[in-house]
Protein backbone atom coordinates (compact mmCIF):
# COMPACT_ATOMS: atom_id res chain seq x y z
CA UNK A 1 16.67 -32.86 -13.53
CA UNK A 2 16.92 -32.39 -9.85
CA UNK A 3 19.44 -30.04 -9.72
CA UNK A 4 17.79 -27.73 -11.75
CA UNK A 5 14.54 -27.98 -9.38
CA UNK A 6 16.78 -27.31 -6.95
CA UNK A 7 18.45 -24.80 -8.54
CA UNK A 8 14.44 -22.63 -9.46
CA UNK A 9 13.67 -23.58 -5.81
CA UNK A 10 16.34 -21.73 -4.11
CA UNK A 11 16.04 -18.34 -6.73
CA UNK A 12 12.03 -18.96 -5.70
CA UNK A 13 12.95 -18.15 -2.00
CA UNK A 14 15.29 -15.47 -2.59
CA UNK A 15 13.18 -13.60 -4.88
CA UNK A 16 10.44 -13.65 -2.02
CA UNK A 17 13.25 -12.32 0.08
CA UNK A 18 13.79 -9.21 -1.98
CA UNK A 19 11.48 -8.22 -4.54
CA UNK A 20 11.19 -5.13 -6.91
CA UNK A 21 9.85 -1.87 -4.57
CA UNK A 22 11.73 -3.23 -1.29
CA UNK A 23 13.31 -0.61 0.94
CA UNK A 24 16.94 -2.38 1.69
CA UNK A 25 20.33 -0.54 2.95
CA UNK A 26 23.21 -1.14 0.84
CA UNK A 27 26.52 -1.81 2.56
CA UNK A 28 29.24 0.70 2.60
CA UNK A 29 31.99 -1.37 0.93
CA UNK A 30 29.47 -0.90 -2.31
CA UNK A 31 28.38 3.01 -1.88
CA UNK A 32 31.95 4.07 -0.85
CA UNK A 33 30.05 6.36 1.68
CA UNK A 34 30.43 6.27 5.62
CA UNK A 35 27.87 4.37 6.53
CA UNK A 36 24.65 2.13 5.02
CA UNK A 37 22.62 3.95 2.46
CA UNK A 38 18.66 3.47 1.96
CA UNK A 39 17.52 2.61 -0.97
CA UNK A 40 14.41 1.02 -3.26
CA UNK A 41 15.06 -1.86 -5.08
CA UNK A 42 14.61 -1.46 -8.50
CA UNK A 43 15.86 -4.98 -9.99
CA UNK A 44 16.43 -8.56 -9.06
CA UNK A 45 18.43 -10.75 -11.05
CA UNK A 46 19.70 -14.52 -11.46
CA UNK A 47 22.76 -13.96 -12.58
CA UNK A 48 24.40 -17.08 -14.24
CA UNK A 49 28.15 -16.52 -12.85
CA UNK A 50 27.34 -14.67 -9.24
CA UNK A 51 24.14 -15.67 -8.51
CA UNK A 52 21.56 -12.90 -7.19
CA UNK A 53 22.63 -9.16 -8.39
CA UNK A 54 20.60 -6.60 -6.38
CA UNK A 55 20.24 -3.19 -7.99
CA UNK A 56 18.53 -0.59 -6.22
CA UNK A 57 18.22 3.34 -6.30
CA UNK A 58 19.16 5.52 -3.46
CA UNK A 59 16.95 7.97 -2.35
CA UNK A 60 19.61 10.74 -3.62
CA UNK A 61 19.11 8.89 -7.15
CA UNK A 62 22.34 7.49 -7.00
CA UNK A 63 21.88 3.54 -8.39
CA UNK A 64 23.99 1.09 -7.38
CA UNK A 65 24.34 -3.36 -7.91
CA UNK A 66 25.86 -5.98 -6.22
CA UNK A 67 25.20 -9.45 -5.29
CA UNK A 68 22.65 -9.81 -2.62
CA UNK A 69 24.67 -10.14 0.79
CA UNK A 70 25.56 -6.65 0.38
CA UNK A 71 21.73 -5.47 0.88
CA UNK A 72 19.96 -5.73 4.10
CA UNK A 73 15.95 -5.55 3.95
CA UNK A 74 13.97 -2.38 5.97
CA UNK A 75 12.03 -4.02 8.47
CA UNK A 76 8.18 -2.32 8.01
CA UNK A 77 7.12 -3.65 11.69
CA UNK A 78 6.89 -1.80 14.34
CA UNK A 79 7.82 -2.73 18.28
CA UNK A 80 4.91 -2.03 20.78
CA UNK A 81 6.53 -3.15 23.83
């Protein structure tokens, strides 16, 4: 029984991390293209065998999915100093 609560507790955080409507930038090695690509994120999933699968649309409509460590989050915040 534990494990399991251990197991929702962890998905619980890394669903806050990334959530359906995020801006991310997905990592080259998944797009193929020169450099990170901006995207929405349209999906989050638990996947059994991987763990977190990512899928998010590019603003050129392009979709692509991968496990999580190949997203990074937009940042809204702004630097005043």
């Amino acid at each position: 029984m534990p494990d399991k609560f251990l197991e929702f507790f962890i998905f619980d955080k890394n669903q806050e991390n990334m959530k359906t409507g995020d801006r991310v930038l997905i990592a080259p090695q998944v797009t193929g293209r020169a450099d990170w690509t901006e995207a929405t994120v349209i999906e989050v999933e638990k996947n059994p065998y991987v763990g977190i699968v990512i899928t998010a649309k590019a603003d050129d409509g392009e979709i692509f999915f991968e496990k999580e460590d190949m997203f990074k989050r937009l940042d809204n915040e702004v630097c005043t100093q």
